[in-house]
C-alpha atoms as a PDB file:
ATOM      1  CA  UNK A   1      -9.765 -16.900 -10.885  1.00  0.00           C
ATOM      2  CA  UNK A   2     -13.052 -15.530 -10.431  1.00  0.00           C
ATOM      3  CA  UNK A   3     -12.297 -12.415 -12.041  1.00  0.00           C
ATOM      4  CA  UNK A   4     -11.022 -13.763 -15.441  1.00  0.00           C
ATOM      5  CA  UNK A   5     -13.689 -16.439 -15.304  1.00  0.00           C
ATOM      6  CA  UNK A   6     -16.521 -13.675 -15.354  1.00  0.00           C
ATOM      7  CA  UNK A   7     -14.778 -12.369 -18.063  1.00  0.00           C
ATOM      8  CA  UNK A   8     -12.456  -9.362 -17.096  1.00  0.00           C
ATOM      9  CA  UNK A   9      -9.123  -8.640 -18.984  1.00  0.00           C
ATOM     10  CA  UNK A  10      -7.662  -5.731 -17.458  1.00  0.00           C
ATOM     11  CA  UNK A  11      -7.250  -6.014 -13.978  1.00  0.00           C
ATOM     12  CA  UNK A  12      -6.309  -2.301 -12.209  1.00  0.00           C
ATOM     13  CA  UNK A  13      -5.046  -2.805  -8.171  1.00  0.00           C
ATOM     14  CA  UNK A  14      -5.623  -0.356  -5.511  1.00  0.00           C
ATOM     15  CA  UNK A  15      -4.375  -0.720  -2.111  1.00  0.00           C
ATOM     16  CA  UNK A  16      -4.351   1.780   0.906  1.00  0.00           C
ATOM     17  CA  UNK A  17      -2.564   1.466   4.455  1.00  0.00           C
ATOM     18  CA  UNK A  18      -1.716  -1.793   5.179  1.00  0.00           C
ATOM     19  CA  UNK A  19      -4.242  -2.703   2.219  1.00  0.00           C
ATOM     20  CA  UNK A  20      -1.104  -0.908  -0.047  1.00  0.00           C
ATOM     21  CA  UNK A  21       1.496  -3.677   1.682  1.00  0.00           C
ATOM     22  CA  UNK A  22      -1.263  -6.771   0.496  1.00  0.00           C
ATOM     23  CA  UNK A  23      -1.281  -4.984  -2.931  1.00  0.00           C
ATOM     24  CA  UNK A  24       2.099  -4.766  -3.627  1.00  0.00           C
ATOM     25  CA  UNK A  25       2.910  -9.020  -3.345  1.00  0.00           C
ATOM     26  CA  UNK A  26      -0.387  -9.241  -5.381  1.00  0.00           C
ATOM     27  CA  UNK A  27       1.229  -6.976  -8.497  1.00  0.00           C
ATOM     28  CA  UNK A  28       5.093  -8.691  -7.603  1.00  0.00           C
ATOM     29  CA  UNK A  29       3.024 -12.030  -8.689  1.00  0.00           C
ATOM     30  CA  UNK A  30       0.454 -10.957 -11.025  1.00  0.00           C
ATOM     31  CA  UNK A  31       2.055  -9.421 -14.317  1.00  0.00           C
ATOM     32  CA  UNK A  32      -1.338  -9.472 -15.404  1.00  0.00           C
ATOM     33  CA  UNK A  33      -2.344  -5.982 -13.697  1.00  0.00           C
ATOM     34  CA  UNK A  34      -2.234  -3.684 -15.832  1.00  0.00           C
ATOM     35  CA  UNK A  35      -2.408  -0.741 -13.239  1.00  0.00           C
ATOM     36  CA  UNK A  36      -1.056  -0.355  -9.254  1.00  0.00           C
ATOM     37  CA  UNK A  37      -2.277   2.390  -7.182  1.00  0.00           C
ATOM     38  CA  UNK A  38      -1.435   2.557  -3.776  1.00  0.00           C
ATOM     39  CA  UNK A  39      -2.596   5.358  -1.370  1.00  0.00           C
ATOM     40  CA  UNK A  40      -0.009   6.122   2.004  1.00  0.00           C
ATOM     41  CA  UNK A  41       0.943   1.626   1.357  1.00  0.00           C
ATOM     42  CA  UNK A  42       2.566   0.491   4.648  1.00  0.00           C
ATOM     43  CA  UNK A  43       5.903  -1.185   3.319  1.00  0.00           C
ATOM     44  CA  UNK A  44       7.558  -2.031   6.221  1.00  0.00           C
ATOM     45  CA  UNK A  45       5.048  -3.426   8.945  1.00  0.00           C
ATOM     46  CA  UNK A  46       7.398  -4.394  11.633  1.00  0.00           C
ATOM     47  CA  UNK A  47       9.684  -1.441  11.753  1.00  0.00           C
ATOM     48  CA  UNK A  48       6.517   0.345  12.594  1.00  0.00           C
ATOM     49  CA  UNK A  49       4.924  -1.083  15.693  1.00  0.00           C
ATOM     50  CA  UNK A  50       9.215  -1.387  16.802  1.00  0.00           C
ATOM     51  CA  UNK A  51       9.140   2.489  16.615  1.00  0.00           C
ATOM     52  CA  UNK A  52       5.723   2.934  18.388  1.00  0.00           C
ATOM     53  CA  UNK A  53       6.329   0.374  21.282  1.00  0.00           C
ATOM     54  CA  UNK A  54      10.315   0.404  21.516  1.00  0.00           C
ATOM     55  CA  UNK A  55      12.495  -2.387  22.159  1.00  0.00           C
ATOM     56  CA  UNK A  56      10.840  -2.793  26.084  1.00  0.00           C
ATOM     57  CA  UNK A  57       7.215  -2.328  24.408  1.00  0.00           C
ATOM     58  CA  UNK A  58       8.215  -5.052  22.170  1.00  0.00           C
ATOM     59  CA  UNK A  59       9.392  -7.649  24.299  1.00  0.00           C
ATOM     60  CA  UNK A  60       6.438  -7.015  26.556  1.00  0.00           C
ATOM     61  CA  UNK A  61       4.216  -7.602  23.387  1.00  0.00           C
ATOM     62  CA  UNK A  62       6.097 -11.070  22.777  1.00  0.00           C
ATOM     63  CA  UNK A  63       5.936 -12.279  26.513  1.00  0.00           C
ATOM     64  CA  UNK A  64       2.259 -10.951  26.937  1.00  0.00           C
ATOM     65  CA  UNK A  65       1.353 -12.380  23.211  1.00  0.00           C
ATOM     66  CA  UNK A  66      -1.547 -10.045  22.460  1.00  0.00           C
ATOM     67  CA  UNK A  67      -0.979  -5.883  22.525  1.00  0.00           C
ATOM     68  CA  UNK A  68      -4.211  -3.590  22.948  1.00  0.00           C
ATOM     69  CA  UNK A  69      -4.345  -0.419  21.290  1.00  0.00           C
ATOM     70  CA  UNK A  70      -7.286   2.136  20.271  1.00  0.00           C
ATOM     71  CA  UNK A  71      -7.956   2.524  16.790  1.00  0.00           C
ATOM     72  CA  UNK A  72     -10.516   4.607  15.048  1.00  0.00           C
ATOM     73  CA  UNK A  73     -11.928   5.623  18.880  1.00  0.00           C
ATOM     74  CA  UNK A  74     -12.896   1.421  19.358  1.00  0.00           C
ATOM     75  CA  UNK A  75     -10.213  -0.985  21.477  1.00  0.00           C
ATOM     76  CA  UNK A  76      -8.214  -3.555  19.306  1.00  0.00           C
ATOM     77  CA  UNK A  77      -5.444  -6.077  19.733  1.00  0.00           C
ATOM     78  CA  UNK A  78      -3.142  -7.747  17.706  1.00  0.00           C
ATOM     79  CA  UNK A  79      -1.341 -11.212  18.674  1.00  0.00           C
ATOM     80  CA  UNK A  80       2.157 -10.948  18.479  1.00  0.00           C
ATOM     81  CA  UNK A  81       2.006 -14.008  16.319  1.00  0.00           C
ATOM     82  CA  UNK A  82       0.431 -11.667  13.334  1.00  0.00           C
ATOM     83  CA  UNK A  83       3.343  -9.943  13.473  1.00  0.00           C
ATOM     84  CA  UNK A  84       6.157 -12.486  13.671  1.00  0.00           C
ATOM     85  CA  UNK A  85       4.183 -13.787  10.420  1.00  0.00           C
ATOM     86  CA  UNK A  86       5.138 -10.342   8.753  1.00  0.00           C
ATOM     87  CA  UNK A  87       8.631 -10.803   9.538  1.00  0.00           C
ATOM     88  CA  UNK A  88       8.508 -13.811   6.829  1.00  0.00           C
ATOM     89  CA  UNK A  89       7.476 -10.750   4.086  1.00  0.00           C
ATOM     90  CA  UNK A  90      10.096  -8.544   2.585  1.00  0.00           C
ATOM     91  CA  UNK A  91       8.200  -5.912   0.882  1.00  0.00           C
ATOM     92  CA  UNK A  92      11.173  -3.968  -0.855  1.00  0.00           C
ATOM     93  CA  UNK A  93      11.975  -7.116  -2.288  1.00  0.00           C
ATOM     94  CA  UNK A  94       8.828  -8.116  -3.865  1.00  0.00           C
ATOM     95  CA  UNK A  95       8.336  -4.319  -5.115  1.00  0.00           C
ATOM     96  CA  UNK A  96      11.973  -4.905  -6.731  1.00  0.00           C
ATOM     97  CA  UNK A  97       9.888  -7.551  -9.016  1.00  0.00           C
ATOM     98  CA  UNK A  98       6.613  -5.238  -9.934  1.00  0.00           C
ATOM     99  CA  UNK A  99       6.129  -4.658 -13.600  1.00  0.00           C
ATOM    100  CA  UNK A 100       2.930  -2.928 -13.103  1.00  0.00           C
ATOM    101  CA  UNK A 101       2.773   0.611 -13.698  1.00  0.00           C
ATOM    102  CA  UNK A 102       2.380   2.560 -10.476  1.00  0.00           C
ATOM    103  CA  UNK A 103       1.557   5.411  -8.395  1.00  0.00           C
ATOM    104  CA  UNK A 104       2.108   5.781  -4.962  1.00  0.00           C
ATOM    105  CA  UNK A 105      -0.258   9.070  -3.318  1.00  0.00           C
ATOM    106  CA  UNK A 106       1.081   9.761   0.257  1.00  0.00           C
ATOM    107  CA  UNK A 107       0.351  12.635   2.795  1.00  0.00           C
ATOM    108  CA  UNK A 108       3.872  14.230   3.982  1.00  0.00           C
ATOM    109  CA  UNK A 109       1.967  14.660   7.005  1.00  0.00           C
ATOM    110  CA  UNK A 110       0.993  11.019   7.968  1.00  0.00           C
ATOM    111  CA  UNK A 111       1.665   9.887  11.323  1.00  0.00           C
ATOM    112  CA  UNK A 112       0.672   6.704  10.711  1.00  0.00           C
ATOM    113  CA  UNK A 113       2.542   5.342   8.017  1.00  0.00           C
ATOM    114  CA  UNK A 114       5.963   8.068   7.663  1.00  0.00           C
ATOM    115  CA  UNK A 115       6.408   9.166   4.084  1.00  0.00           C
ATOM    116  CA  UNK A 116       9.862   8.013   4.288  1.00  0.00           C
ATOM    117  CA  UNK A 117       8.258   4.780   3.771  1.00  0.00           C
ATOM    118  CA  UNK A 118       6.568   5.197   0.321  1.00  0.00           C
ATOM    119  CA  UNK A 119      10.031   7.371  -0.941  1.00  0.00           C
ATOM    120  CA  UNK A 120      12.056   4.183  -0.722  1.00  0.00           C
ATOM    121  CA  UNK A 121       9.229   2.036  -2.111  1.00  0.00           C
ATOM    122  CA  UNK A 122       9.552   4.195  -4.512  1.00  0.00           C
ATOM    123  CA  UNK A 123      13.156   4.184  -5.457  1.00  0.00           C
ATOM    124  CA  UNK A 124      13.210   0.068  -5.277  1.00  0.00           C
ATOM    125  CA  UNK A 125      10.412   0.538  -8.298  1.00  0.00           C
ATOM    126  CA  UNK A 126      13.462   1.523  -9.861  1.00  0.00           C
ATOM    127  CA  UNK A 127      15.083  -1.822 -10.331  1.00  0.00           C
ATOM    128  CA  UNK A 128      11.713  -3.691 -12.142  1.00  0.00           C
ATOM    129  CA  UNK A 129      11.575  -0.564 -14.287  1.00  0.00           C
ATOM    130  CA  UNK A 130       7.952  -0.046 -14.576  1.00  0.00           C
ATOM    131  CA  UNK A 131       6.119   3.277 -15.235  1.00  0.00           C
ATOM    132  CA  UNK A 132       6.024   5.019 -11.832  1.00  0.00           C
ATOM    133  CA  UNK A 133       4.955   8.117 -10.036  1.00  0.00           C
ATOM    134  CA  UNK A 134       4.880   9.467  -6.193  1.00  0.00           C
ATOM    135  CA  UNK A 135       2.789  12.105  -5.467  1.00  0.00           C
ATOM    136  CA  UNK A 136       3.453  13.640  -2.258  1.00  0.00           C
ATOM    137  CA  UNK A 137       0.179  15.903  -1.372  1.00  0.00           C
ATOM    138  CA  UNK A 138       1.629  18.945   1.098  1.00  0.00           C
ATOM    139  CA  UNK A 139      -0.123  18.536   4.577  1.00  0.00           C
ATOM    140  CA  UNK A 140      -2.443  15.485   4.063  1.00  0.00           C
ATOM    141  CA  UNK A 141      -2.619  13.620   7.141  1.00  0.00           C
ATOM    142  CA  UNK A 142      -2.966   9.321   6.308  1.00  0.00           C
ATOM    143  CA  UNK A 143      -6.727   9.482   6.172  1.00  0.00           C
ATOM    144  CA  UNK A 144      -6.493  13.015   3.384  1.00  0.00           C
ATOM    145  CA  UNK A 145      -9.374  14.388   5.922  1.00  0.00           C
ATOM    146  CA  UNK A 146      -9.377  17.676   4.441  1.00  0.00           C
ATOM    147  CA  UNK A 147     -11.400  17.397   1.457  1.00  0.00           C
ATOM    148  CA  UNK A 148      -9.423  19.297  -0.791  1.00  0.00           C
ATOM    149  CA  UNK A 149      -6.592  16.595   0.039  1.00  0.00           C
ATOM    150  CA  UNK A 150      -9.338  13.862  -0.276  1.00  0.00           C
ATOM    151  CA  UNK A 151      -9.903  14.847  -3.663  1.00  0.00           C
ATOM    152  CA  UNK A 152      -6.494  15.303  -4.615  1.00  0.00           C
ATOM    153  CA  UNK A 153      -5.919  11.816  -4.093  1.00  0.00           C
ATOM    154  CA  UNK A 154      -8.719  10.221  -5.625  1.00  0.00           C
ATOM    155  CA  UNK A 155      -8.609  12.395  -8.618  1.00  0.00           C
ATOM    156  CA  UNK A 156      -4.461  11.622  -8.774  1.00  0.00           C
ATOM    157  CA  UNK A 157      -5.636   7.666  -8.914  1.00  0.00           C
ATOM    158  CA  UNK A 158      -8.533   7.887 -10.853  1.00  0.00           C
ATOM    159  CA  UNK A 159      -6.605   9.592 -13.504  1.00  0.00           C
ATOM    160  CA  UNK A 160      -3.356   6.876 -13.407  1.00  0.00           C
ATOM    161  CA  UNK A 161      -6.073   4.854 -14.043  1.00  0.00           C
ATOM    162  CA  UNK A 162      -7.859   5.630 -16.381  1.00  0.00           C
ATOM    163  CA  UNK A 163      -4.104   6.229 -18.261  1.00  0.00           C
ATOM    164  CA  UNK A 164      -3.427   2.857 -18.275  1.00  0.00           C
ATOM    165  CA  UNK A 165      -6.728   1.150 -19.381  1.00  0.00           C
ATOM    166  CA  UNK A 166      -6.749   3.805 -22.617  1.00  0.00           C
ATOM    167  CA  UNK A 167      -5.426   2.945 -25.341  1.00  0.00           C
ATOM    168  CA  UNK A 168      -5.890  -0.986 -24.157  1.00  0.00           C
ATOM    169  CA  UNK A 169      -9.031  -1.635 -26.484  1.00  0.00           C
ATOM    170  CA  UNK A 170     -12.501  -2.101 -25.360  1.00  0.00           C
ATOM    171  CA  UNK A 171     -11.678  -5.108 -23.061  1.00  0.00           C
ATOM    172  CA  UNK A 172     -13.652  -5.392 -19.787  1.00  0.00           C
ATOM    173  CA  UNK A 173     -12.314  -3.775 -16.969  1.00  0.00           C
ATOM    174  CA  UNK A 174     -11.842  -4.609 -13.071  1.00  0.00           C
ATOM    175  CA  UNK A 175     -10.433  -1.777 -10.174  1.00  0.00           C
ATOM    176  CA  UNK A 176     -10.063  -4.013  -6.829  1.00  0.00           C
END
């Protein structure tokens, strides 16, 4: 709402990480986007912390109810109940409804989020049919540290977007 109310028409989505998995139900219920980029997007949440913790560290997590962890050098925890809520989300299946052009920049050496993750987000963007691209940057870790990789990446999304807004008139414009 705020966004068309201050007066912007083309709307371009970018979503990294688990920011990818938020941006992908946005564009399955927005047709309005008019461009989806989505750097190393976590599409299946649960599966991941199942293949971290294993089906004791699981159960443990459920009983316990909160699961601490160290992220970016800092201690964090997560309630169990945030993930049961992600169990309610089928991310394949919204992606199966995107008409959003979209590209999808992943590091085939992510440990965080495996690549095999954003290849069959990928394929499912075959059943909505919209323009689509994976880009698969050789030895780019999830956070593209090396800057080469870095810019790789941003220059990969800058450019699919800027693609899509051309040709679209002289409408105002809006990356999230």
């Amino acid at each position: 709402a705020w966004i068309k109310k201050n007066g912007y028409e083309q709307i371009a989505l970018v979503g990294s990480s688990f920011g990818g998995l938020i941006a992908i139900h946005t564009a399955a219920k927005h047709k309005e986007l008019i461009s989806l980029a989505l750097k190393c997007p976590v599409s299946n949440y649960p599966i991941l912390w199942q293949s971290r913790l294993g089906k004791d560290g699981m159960a443990n997590w459920e009983k316990e109810g909160l699961f601490s962890f160290i992220f970016d050098d800092q201690k964090a925890r997560l309630e169990y109940g945030f993930y049961a809520d992600l169990l309610k989300f089928n991310t394949y299946a919204d992606a199966a409804h995107i008409k959003t052009p979209t590209l999808i920049v992943h590091g085939d050496a992510d440990d965080d989020v495996p690549v095999d993750q954003s290849i069959r987000l990928f394929d499912t963007l075959r059943i909505a049919r919209p323009q689509k691209e994976l880009v698969l940057i050789s030895g780019a870790d999830h956070g593209f540290e090396k800057p080469e990789d870095f810019n790789q990446m941003i220059g990969r999304i800058e450019d699919w977007i800027i693609s899509n807004i051309a040709g679209k008139g002289q409408a105002s414009h809006c990356i999230l």
